[in-house]
C-alpha atoms as a PDB file:
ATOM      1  CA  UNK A   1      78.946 114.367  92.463  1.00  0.00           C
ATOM      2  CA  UNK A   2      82.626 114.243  91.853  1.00  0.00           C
ATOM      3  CA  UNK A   3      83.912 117.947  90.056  1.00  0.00           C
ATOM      4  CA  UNK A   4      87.176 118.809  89.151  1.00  0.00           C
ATOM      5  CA  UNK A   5      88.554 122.637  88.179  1.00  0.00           C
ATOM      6  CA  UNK A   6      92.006 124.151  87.769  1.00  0.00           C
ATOM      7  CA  UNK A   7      93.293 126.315  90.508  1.00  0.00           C
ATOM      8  CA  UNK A   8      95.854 128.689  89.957  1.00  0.00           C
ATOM      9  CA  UNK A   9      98.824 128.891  92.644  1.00  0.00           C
ATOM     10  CA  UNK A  10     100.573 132.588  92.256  1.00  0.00           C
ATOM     11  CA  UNK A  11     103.721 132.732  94.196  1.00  0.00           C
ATOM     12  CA  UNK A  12     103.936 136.077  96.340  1.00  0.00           C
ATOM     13  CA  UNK A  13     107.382 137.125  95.614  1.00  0.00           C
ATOM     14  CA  UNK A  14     106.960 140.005  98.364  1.00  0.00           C
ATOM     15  CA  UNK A  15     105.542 138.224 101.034  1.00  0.00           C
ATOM     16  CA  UNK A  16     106.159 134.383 100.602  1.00  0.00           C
ATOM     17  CA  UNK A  17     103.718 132.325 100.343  1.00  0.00           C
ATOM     18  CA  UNK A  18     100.683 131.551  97.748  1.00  0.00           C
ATOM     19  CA  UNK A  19      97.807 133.258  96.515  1.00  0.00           C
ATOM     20  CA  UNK A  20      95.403 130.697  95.370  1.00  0.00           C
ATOM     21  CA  UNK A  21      92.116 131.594  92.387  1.00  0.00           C
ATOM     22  CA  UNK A  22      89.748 129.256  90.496  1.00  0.00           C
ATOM     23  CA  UNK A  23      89.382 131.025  87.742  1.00  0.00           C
ATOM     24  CA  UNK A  24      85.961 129.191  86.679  1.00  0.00           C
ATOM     25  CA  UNK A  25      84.716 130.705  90.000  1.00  0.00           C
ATOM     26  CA  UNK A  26      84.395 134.587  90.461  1.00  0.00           C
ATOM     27  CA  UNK A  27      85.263 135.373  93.543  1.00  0.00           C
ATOM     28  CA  UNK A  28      87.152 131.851  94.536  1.00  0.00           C
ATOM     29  CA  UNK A  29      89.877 133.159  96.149  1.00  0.00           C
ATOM     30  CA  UNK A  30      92.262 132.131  99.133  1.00  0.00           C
ATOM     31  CA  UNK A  31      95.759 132.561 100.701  1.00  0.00           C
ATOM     32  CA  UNK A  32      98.064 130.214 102.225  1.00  0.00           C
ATOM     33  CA  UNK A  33     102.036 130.332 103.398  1.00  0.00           C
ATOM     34  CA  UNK A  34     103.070 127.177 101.879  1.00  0.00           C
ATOM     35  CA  UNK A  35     102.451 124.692  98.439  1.00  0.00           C
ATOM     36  CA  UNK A  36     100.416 122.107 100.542  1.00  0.00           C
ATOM     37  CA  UNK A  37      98.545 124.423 102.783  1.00  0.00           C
ATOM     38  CA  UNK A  38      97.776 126.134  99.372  1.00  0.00           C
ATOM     39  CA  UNK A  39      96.296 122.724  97.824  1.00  0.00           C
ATOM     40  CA  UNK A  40      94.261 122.022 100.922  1.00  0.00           C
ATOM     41  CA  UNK A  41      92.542 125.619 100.861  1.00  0.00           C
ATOM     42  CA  UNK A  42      91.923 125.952  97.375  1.00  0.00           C
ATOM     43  CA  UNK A  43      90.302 121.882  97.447  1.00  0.00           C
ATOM     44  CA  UNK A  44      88.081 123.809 100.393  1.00  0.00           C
ATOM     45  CA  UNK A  45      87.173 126.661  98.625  1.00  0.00           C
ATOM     46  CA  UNK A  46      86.283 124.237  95.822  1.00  0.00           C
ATOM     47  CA  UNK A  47      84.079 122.094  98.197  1.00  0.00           C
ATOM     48  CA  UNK A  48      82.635 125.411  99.593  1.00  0.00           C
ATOM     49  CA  UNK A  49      81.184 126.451  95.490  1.00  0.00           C
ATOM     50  CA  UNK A  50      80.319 122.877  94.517  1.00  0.00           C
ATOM     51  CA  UNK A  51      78.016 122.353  97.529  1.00  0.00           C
ATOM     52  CA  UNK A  52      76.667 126.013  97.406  1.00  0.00           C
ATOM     53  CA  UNK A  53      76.313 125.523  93.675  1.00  0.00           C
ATOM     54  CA  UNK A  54      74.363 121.928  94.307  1.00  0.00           C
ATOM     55  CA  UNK A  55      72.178 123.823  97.303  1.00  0.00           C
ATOM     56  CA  UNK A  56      70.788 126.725  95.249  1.00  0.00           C
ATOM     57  CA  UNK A  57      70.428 124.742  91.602  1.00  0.00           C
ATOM     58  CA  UNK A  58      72.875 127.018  89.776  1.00  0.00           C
ATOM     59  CA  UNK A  59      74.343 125.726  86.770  1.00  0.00           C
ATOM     60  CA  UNK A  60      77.943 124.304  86.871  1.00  0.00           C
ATOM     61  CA  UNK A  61      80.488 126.468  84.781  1.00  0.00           C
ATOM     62  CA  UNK A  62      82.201 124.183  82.256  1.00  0.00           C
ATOM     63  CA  UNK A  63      85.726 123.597  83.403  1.00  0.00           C
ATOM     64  CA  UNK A  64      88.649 125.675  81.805  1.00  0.00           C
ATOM     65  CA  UNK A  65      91.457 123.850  80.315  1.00  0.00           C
ATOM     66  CA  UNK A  66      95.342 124.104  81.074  1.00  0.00           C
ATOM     67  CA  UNK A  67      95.687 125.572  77.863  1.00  0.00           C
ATOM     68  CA  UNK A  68      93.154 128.113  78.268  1.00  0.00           C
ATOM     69  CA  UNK A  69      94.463 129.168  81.894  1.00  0.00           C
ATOM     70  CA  UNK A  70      97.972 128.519  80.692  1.00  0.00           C
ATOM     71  CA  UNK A  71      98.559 132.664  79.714  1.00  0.00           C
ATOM     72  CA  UNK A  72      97.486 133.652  83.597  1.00  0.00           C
ATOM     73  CA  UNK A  73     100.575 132.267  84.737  1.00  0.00           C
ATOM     74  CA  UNK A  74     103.046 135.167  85.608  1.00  0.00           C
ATOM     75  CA  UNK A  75     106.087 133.750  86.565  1.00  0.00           C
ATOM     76  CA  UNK A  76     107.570 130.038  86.059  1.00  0.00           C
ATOM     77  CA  UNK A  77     107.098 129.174  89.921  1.00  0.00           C
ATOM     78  CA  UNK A  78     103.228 129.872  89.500  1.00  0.00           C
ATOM     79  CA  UNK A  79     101.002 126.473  89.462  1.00  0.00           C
ATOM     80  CA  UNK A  80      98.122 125.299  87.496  1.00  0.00           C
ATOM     81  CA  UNK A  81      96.983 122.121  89.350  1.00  0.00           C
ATOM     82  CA  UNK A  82      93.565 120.016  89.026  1.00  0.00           C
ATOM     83  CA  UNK A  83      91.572 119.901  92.028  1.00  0.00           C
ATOM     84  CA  UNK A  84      88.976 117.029  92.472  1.00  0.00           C
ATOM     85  CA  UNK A  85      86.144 117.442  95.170  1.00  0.00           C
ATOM     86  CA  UNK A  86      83.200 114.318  95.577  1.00  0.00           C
ATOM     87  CA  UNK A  87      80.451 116.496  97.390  1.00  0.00           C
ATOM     88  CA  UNK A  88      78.581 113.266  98.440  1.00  0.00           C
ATOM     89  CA  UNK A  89      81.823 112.673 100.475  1.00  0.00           C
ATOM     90  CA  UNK A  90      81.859 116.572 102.055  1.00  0.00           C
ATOM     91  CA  UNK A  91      78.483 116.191 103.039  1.00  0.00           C
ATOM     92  CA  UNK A  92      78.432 112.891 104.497  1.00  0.00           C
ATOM     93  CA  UNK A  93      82.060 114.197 106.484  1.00  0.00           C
ATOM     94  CA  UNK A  94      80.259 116.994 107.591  1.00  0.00           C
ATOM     95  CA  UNK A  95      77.086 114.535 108.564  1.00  0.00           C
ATOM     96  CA  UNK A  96      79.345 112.683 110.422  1.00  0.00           C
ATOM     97  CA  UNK A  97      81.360 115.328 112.454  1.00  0.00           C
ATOM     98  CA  UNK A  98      81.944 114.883 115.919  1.00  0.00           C
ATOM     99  CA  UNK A  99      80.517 117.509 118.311  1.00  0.00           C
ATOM    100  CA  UNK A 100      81.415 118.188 121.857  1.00  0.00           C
ATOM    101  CA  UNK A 101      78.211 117.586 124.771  1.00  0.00           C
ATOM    102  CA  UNK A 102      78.847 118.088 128.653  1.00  0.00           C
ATOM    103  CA  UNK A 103      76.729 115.658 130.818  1.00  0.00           C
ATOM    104  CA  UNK A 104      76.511 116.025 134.395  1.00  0.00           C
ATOM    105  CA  UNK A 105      77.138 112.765 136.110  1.00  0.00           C
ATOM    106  CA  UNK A 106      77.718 112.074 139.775  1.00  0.00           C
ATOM    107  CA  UNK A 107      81.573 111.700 141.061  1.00  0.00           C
ATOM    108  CA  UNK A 108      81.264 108.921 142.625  1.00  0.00           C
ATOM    109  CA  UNK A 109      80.015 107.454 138.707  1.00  0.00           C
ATOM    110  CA  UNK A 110      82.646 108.932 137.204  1.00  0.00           C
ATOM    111  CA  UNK A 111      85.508 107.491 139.501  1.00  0.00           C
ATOM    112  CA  UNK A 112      83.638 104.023 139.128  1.00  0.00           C
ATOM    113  CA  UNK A 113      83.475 104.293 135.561  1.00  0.00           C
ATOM    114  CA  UNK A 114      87.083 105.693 135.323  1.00  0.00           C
ATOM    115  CA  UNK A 115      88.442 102.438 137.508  1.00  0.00           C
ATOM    116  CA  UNK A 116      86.664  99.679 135.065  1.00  0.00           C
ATOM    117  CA  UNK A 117      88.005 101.648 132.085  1.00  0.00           C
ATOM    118  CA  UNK A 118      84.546 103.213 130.272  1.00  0.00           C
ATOM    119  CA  UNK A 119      84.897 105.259 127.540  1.00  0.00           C
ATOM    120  CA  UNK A 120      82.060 107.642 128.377  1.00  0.00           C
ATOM    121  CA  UNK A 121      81.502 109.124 124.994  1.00  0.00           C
ATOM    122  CA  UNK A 122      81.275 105.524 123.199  1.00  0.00           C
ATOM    123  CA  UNK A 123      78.992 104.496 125.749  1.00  0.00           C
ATOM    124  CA  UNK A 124      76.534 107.673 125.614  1.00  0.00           C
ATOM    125  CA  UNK A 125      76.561 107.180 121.764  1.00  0.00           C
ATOM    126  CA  UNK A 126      75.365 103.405 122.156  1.00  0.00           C
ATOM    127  CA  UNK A 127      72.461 104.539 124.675  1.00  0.00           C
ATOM    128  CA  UNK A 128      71.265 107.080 122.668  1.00  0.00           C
ATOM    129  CA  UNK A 129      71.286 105.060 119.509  1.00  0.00           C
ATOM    130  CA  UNK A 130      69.531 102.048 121.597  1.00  0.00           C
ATOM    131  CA  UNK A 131      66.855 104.574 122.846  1.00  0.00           C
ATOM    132  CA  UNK A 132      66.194 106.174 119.033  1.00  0.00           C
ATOM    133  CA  UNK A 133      66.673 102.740 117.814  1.00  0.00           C
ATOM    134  CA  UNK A 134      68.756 104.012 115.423  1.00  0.00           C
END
């Protein structure tokens, strides 16, 4: 499912950087230094609710609009920005992520393999696909 919510950038005039809320979300808070690390965590924060939201069956809160959020701005360098998250996309990234394995192979394999150019992980991923016939 594809969701989009307002997230609210507040500029911390003390301490640089952003403090980022989605206000349709209690508790949907994060932090960054700068604008675009600020977008990236608050689109991860919003994957993080959607999919819990999905897993437990809780009901979706109906999206604010800019002009409803527009009064929790404090300052003119404070954002209100849409953020879109597709959850069938998160999960099937998160399906698909790459984890690390340590085989034990002899040397003399290795330095063989190394010489006629094998790329050992593509190779174990073929033969274990072949064997699962998957």
């Amino acid at each position: 499912m594809k969701y989009t919510y307002l997230a609210l950038f507040e500029v911390d005039k003390e301490n640089g950087g952003y403090t980022i809320t989605l206000p349709d979300f209690q508790g949907a808070v994060s932090e960054a230094d700068t604008l675009n690390e600020a977008i990236y965590n608050a689109r991860e924060v919003l994957e993080i609710y959607t999919i819990m939201f999905e897993d437990e069956g809780k009901e979706f809160p109906e999206p604010s609009s800019f002009k409803a959020l527009a009064s929790e701005l404090g300052s003119d360098e404070d954002i209100l920005q849409a953020i879109s998250v597709d959850t069938e996309l998160v999960r099937e990234r998160e399906r698909s992520k790459v984890v690390n394995k340590t085989v034990t192979l002899p040397s003399w394999l290795v330095e063989v393999g190394k010489e006629n150019k094998i790329n050992f992980s593509q190779l174990l991923q073929k033969a274990i696909r072949e064997e699962l016939q998957v």
